[in-house]
N, C-alpha and C. Protein backbone atom coordinates (compact mmCIF):
# COMPACT_ATOMS: atom_id res chain seq x y z
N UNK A 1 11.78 37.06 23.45
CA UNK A 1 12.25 35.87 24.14
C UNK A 1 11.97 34.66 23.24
N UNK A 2 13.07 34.11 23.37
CA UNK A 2 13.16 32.81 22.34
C UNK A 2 11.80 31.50 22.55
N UNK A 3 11.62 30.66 22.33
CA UNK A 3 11.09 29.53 22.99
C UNK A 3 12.09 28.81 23.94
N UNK A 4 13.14 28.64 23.56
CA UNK A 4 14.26 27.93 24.40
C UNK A 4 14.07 28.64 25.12
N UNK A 5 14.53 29.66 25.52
CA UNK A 5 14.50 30.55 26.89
C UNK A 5 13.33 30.15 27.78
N UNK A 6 11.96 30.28 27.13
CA UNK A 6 10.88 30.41 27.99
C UNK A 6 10.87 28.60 28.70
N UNK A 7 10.71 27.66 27.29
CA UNK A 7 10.81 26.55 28.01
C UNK A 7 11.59 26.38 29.09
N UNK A 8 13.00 26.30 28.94
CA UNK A 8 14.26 26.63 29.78
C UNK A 8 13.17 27.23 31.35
N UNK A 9 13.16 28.07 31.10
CA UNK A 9 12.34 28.98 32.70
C UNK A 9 11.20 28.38 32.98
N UNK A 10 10.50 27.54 31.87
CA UNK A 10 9.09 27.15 32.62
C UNK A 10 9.41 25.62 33.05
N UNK A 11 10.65 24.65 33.19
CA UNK A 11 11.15 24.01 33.32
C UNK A 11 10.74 22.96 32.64
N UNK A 12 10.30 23.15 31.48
CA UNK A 12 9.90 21.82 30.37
C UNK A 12 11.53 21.30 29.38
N UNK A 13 10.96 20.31 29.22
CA UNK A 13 12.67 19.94 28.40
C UNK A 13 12.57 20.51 26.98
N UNK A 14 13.14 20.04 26.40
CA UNK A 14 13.73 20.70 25.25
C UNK A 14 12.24 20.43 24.20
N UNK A 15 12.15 20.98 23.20
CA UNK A 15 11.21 20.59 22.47
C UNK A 15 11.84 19.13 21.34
N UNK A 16 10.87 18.44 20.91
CA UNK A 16 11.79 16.86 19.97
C UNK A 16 11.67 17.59 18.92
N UNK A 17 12.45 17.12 18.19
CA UNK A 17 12.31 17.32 16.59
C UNK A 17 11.97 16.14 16.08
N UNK A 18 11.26 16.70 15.21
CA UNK A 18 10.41 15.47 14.43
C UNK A 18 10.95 14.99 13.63
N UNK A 19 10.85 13.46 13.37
CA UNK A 19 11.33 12.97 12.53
C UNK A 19 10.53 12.15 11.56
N UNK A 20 10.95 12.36 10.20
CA UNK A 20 10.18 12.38 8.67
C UNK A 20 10.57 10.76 8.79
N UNK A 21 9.07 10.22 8.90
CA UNK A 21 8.82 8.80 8.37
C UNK A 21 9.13 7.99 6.82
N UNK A 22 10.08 7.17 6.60
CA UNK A 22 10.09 6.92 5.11
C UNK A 22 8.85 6.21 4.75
N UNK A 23 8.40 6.56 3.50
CA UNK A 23 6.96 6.45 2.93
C UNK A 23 7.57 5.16 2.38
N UNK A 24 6.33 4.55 2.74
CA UNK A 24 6.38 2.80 2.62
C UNK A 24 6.30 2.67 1.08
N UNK A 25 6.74 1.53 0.59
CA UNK A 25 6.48 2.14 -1.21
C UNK A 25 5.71 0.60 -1.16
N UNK A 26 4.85 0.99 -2.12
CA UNK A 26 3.54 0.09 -2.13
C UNK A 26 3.74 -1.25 -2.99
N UNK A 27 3.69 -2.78 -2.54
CA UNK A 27 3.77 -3.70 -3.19
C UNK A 27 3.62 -3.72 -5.11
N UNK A 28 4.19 -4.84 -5.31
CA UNK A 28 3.66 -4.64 -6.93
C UNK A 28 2.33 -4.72 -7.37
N UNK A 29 1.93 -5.87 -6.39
CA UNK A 29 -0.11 -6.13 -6.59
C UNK A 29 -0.09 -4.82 -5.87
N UNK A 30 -0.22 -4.41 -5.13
CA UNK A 30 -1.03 -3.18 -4.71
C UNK A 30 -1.08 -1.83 -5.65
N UNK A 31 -0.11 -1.75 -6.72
CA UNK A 31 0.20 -0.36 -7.50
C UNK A 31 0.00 -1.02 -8.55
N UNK A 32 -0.25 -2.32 -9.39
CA UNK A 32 -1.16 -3.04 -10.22
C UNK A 32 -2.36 -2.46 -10.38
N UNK A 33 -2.85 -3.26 -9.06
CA UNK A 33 -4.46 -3.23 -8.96
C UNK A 33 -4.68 -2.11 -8.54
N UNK A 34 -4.13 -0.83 -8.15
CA UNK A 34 -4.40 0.49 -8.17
C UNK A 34 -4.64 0.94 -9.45
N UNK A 35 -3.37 0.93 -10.41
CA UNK A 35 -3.47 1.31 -11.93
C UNK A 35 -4.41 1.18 -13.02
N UNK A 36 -4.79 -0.74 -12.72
CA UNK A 36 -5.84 -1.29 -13.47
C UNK A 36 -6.62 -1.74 -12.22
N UNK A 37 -7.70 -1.11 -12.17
CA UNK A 37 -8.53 -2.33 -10.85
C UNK A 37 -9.67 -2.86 -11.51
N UNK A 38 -10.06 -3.47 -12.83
CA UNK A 38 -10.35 -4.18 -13.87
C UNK A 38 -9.69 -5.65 -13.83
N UNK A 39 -8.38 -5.58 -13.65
CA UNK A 39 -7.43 -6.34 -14.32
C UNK A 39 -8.22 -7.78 -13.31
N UNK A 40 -8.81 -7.84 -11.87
CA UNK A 40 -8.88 -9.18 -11.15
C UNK A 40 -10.08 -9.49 -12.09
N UNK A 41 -10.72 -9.07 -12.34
CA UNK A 41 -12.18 -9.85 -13.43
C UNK A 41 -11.17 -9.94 -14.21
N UNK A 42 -10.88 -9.53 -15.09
CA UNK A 42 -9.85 -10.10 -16.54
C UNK A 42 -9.44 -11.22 -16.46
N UNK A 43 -8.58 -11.22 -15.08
CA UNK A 43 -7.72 -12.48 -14.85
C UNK A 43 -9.08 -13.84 -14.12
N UNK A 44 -9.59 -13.22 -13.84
CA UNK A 44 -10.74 -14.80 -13.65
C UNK A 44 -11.52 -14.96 -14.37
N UNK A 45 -11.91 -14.15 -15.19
CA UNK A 45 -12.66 -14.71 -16.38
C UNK A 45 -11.61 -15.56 -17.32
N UNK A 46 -10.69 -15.19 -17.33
CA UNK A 46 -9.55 -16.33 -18.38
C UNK A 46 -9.55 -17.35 -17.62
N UNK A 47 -9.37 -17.26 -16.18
CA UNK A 47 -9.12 -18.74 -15.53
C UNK A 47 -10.17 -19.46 -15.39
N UNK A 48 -10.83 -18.59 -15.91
CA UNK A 48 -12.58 -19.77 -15.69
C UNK A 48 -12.89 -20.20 -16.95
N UNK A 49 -11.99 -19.74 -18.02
CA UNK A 49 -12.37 -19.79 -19.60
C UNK A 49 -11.19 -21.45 -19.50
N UNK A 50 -10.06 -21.14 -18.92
CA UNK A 50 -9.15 -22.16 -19.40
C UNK A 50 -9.60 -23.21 -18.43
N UNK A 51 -10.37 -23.39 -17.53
CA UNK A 51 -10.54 -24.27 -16.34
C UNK A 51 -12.18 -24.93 -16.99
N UNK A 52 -12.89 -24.09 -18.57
CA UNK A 52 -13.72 -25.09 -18.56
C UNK A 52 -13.16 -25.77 -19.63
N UNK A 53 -12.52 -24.82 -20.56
CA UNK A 53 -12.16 -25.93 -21.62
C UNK A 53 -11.34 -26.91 -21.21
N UNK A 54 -10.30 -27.16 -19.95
CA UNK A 54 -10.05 -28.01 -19.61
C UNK A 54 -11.05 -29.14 -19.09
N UNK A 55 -11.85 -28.42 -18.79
CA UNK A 55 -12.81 -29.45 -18.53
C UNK A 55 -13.58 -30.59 -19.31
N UNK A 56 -14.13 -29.77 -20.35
CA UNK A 56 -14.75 -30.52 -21.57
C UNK A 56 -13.57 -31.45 -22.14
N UNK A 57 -12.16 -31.04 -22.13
CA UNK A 57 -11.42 -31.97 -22.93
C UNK A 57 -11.11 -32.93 -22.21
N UNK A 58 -11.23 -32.93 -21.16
CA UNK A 58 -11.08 -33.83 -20.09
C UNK A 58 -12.14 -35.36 -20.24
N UNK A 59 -13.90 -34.45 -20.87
CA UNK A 59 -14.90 -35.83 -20.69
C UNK A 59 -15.05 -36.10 -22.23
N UNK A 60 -14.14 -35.44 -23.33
CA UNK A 60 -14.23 -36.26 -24.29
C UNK A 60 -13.54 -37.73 -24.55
């Protein structure tokens, strides 16, 4: 005996078919900073490198 059949006789409805979720595809920062997860120190140590020498040229 099938499942349809039995469901059918045990008076449950039909079984759902499932349906395949599309896989979210991951931002560009997010598959970045997955690849390199180094890269946010990299990038603030330069911005703290160019934010002092701006600085000093600033009080000469």
């Amino acid at each position: 005996m099938g499942e349809a059949k039995r469901r059918k006789e045990l008076g449950l409805p039909p079984r759902e078919k499932k349906i395949k979720q599309k896989e979210k595809k991951a931002g560009f920062i997010s598959t970045l900073s997955a690849k390199y997860p180094f890269l946010p120190f990299i990038l603030g140590g330069v911005l703290l490198a160019v934010l002092i020498v701006d600085l000093l040229n600033y009080y000469k």
